[in-house]
Protein backbone atom coordinates (compact mmCIF):
# COMPACT_ATOMS: atom_id res chain seq x y z
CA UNK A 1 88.65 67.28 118.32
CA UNK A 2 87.85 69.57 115.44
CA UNK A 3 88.49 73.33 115.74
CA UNK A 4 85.25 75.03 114.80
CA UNK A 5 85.33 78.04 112.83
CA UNK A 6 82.71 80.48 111.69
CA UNK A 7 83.30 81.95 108.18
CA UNK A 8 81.72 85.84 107.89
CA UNK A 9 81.90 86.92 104.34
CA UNK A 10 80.82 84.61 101.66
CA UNK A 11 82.18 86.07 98.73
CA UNK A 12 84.88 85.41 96.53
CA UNK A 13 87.73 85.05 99.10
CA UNK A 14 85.38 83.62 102.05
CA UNK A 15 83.96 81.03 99.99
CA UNK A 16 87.26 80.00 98.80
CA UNK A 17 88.37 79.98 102.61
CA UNK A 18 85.26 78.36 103.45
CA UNK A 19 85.88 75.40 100.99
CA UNK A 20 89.76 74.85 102.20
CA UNK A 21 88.00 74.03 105.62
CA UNK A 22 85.80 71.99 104.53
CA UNK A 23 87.77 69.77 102.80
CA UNK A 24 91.41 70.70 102.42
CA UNK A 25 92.63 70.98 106.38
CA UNK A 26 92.80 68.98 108.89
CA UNK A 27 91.71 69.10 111.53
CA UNK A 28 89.07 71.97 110.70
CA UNK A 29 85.43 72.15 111.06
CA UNK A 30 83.23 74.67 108.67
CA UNK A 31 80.89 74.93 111.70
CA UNK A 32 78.81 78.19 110.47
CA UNK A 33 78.73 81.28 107.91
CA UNK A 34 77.38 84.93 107.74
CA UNK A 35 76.68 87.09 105.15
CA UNK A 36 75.10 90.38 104.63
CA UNK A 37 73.35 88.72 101.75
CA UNK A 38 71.66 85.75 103.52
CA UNK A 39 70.57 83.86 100.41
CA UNK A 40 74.49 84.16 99.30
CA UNK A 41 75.38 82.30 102.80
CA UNK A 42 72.79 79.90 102.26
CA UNK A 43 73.84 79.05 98.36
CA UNK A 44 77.62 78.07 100.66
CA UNK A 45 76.05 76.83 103.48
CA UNK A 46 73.85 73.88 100.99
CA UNK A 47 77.30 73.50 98.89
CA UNK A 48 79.57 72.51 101.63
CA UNK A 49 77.71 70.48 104.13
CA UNK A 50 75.02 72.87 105.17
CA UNK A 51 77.18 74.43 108.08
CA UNK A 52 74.37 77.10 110.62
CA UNK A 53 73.94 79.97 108.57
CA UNK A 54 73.84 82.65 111.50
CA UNK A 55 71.31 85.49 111.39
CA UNK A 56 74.43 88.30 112.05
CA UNK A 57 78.24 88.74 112.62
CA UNK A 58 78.21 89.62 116.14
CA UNK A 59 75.82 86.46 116.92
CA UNK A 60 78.64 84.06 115.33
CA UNK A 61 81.47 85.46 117.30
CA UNK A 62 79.67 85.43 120.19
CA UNK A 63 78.25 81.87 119.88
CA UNK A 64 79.83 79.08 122.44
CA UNK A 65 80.18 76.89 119.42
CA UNK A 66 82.56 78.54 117.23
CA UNK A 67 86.37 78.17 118.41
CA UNK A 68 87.78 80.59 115.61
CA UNK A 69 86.53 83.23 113.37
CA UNK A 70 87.51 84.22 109.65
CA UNK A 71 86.95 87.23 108.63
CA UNK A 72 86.69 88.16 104.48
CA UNK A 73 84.09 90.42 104.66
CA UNK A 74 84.40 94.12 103.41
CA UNK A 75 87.13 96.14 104.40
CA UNK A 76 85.73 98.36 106.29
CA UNK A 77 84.18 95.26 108.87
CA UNK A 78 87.46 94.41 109.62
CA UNK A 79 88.36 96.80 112.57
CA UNK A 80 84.83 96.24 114.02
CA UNK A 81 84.88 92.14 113.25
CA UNK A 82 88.34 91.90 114.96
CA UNK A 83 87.71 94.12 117.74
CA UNK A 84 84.92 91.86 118.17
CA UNK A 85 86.33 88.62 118.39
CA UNK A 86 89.24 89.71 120.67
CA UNK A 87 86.57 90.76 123.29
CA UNK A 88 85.22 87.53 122.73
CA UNK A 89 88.79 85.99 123.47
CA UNK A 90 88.63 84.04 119.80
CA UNK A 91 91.31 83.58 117.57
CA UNK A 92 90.59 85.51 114.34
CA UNK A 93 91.76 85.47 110.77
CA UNK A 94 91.50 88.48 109.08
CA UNK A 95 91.50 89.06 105.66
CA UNK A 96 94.05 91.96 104.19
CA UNK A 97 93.83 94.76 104.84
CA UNK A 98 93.64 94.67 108.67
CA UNK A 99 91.75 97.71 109.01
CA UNK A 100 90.59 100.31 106.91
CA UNK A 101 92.72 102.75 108.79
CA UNK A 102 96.03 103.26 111.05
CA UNK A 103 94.16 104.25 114.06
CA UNK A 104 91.84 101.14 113.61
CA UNK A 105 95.06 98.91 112.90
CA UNK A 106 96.33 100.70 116.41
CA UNK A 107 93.11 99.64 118.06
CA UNK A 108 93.72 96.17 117.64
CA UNK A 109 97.43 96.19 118.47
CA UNK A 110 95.78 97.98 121.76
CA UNK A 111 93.15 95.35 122.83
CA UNK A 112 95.54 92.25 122.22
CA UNK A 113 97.97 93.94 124.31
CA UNK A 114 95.28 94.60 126.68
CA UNK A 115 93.92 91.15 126.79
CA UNK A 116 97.31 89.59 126.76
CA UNK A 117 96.87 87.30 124.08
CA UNK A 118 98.05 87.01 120.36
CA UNK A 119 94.68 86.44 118.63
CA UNK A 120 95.01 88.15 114.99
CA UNK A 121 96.38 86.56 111.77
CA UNK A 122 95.98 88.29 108.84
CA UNK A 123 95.78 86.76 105.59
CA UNK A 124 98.82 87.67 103.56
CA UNK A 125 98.82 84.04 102.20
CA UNK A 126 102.49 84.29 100.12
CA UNK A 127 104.17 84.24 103.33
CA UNK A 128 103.25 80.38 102.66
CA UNK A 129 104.08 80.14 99.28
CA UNK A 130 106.84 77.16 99.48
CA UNK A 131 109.04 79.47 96.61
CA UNK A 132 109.00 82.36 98.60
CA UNK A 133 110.02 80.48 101.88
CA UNK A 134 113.11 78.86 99.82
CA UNK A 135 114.02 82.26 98.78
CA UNK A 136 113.97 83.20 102.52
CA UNK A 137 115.95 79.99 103.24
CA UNK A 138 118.38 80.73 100.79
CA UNK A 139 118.90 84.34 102.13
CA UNK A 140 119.00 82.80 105.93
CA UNK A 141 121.76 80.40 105.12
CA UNK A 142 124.36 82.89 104.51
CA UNK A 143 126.04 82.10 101.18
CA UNK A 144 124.62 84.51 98.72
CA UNK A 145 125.44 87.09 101.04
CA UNK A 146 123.88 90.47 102.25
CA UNK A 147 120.66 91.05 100.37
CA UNK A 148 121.13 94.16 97.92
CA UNK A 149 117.88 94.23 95.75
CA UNK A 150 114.54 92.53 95.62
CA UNK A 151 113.02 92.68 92.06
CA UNK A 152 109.22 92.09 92.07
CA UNK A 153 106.65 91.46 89.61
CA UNK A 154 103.11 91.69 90.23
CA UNK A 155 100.59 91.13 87.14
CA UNK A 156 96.97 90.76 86.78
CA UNK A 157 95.21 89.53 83.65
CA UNK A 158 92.35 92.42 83.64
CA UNK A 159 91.25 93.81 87.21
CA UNK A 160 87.84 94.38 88.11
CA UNK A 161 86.02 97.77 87.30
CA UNK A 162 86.07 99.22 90.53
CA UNK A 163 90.41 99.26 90.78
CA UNK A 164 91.32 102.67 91.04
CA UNK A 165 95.21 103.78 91.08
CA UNK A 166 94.82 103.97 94.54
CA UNK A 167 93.42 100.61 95.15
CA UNK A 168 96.67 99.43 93.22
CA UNK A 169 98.38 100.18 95.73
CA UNK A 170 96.41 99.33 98.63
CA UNK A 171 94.60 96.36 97.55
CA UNK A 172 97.78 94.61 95.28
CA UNK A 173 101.28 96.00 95.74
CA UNK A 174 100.85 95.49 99.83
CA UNK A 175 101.48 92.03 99.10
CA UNK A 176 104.49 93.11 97.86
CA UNK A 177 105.52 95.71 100.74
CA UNK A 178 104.75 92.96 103.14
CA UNK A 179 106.66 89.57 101.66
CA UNK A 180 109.75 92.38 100.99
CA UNK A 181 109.70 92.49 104.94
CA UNK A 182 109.14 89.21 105.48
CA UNK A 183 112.08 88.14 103.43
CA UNK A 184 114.41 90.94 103.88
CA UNK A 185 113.07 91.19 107.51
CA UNK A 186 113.87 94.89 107.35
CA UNK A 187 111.07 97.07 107.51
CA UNK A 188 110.81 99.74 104.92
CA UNK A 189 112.23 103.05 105.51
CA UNK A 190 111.03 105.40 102.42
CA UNK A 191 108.81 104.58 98.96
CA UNK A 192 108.73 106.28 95.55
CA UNK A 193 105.76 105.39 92.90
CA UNK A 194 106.38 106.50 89.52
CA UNK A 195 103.43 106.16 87.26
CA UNK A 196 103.72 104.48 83.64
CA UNK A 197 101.47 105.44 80.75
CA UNK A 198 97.56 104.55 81.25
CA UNK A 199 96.19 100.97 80.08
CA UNK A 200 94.20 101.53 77.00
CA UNK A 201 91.91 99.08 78.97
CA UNK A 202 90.80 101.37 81.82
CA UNK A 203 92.09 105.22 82.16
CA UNK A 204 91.78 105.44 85.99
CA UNK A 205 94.13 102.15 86.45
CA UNK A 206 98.08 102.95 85.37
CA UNK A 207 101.10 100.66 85.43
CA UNK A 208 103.16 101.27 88.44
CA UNK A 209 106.72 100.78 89.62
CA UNK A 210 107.22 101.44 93.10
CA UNK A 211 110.63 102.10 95.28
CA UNK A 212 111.45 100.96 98.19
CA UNK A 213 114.01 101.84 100.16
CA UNK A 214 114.56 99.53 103.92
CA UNK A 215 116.17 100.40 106.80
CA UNK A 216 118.63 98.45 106.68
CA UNK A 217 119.71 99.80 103.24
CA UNK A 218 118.25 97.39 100.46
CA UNK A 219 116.40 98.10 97.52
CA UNK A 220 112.67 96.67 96.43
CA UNK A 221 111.78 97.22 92.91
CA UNK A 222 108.12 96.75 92.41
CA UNK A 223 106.39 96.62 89.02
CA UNK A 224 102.46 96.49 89.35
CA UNK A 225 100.67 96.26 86.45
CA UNK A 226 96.64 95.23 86.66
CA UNK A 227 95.67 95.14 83.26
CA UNK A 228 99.03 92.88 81.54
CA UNK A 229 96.18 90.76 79.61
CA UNK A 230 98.13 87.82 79.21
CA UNK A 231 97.50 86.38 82.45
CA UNK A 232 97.93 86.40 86.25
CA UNK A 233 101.91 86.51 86.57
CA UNK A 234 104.01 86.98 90.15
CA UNK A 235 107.52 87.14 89.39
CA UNK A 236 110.43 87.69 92.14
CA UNK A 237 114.09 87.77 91.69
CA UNK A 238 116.56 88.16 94.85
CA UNK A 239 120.21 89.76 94.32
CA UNK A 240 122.40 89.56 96.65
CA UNK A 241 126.56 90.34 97.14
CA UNK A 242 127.35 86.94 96.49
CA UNK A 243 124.59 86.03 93.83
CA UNK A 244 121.03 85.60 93.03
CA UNK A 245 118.10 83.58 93.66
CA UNK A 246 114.56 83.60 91.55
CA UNK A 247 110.92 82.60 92.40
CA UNK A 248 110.08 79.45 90.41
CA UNK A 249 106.06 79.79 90.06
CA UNK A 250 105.01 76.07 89.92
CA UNK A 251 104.03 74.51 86.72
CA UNK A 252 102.87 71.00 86.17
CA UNK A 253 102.96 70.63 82.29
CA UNK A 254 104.19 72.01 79.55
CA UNK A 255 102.26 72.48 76.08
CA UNK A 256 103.36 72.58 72.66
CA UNK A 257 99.85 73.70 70.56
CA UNK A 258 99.27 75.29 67.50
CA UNK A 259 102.59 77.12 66.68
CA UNK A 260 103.05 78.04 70.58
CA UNK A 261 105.72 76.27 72.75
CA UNK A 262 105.73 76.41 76.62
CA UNK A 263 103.76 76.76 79.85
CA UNK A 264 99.96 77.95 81.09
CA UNK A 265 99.51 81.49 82.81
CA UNK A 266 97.51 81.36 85.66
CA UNK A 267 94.03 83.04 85.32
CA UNK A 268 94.34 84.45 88.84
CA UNK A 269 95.91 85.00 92.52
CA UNK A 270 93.73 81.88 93.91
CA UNK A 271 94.91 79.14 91.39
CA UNK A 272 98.48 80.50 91.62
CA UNK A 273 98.66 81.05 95.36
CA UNK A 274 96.30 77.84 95.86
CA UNK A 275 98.96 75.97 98.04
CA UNK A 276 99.61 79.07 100.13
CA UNK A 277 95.98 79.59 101.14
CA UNK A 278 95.49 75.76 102.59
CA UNK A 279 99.14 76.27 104.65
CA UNK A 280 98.38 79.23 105.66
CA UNK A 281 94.66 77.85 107.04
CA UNK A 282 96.56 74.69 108.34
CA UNK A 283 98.86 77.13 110.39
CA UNK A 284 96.37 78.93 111.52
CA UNK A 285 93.87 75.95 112.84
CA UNK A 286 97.44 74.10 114.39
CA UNK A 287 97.68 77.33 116.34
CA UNK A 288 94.17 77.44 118.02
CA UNK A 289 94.61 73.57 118.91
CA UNK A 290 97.90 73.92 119.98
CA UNK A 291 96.84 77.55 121.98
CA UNK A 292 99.68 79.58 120.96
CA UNK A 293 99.88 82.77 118.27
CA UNK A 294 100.25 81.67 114.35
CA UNK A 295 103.33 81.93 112.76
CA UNK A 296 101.77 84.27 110.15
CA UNK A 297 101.21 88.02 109.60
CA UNK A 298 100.28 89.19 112.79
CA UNK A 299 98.33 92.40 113.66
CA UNK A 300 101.70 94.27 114.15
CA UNK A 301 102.49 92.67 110.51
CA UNK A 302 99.28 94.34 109.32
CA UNK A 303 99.79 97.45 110.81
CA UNK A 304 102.90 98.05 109.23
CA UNK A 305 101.92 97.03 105.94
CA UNK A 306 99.03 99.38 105.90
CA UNK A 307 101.75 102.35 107.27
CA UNK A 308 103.74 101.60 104.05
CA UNK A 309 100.43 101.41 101.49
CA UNK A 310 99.37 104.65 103.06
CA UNK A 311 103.10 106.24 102.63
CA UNK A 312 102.54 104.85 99.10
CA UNK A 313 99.74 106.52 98.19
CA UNK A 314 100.88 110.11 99.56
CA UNK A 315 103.97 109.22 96.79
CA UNK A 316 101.66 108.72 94.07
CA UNK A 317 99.63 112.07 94.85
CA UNK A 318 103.07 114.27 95.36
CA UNK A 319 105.40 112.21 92.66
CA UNK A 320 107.43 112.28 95.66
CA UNK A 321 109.82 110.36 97.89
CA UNK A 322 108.14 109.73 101.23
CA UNK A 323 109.78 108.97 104.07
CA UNK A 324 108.16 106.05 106.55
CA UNK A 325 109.08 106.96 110.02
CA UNK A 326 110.68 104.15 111.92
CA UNK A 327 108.62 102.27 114.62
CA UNK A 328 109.19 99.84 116.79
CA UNK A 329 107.56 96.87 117.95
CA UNK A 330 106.11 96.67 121.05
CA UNK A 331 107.63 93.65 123.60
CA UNK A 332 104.11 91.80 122.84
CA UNK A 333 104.77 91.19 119.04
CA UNK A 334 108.66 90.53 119.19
């Protein structure tokens, strides 16, 4: 039988969703959308099999038919969607960030504790990425040693208007501040963000390389830079007592053309991280049918990502070292 899920958010990221299950996992059923902008649900709905197009959010958690719900609409539905569909007792997939605050973040910890059940996986799709689980493997195994540094590399071609220093932070390096803990599986202890020069293509958005410091003692080095022009380019280099170990984006050709020699940048995050989207989905449908929590970022995952974005973004105000205070998990996310 088919897990159903209801999409809510048709935009870039839910449409994108929204196509994986209709034709790239199995198992899946695209059995209904929601937008704000009804025609824009409709235009998805016609495109991909004509799935219900329900009137409002709350109706399409609520409704008997829908086994799962994925959330990708703004930021600021999150709390309120996932809140939601934990009353509801349905498994939900929430985009990054999962909440537009810590106290909303702590709000959903509370009501899956309350209800018992581990219903809330949030996207942070490179935790699927097949480089970054070797590099994990690698680590795991034992023979490069104790991890020392983590070098990251996070590039955009040119980023939208609306990307604000802030937002670079929030919105982009969290990937980083959450696959550092996923790998290292330290969670982060202090941050530094030291500002480069601003982009001649946007004044507001700067270069930025960001500290981290875990409790356990390693180092994460993360250069974010949205405006790099050349292309979309995630980079990620491991260095440990006993050697090193590199993220190998995947390429399928290489082109000699006109005086140039070598291998296609990626336009963007979704052709790069296509792979890790339709694992991650396929992990997350396996875990409704199978009834037990996904093996990906959980709300507790979320929560701590957003407690090191927000430390983050205190750094870049003061141009000072901020300490994270440590936190433990409850029992019900260990």
């Amino acid at each position: 039988m088919s897990i159903r899920i209801g999409v809510i958010g048709c935009g870039v990221m839910g449409s994108d969703h929204a196509e994986l299950l209709h034709r790239g996992v199995a198992g899946a059923q695209l059995a209904a959308v929601h937008d704000f902008d009804a025609e824009r649900a409709s235009v998805l709905s016609r495109r991909l099999g004509n799935p219900r197009n329900i009137e409002s959010a709350e109706a399409l958690i609520a409704d008997r038919d829908i086994d799962g719900v994925l959330i990708a609409a703004s930021d600021d539905t999150h709390a309120g969607l996932t809140l939601a569909a934990i009353a509801a007792g349905k498994p939900a997939f929430c985009e990054k960030p999962l909440a537009a605050t810590l106290e909303e973040c702590r709000q959903i910890m509370a009501a899956e504790i309350a209800g018992g059940r581990r219903l809330v996986h949030v996207g942070f799709m490179r935790r699927f990425d097949p480089g970054y689980h070797a590099m994990r493997a690698e680590l795991q195994e034992g023979l490069l040693g104790r991890a020392l540094l983590l070098h990251c590399i996070h590039r955009n071609k040119i980023a939208p208007d609306y990307i604000t220093s802030d937002l670079v932070i929030a919105n982009s390096a969290v990937h980083e501040m959450d696959i550092a803990r996923f790998l290292l599986k330290e969670d982060h202890a202090a941050i530094s963000v030291i500002s480069g020069p601003a982009s001649r293509y946007a004044v507001a958005r700067q270069p930025q390389v960001i500290i981290l410091e875990t409790c356990g003692g390693a180092v994460v080095t993360v250069e974010i830079s949205p405006d790099a022009v050349y292309g979309y380019d995630v980079q990620c280099e491991l260095v440990c007592e006993d050697g090193t170990v590199s993220l190998v984006p995947p390429h399928v050709i290489s082109r000699r053309y006109d005086g140039h020699d070598g291998i296609a940048v990626e336009e963007d995050w979704r052709t790069r991280f296509r792979d890790a989207y339709r694992l991650q989905l396929q992990e997350w449908i396996v875990s409704i049918r199978d009834g037990r929590p996904s093996r990906g970022a959980s709300a507790w995952d979320g929560y701590q990502a957003s407690r090191t974005a927000e430390a983050g973004l205190a750094a870049l105000r003061t141009r000072q070292r901020v300490v994270i205070p440590a936190e433990q998990a409850p029992p019900f996310y260990s």
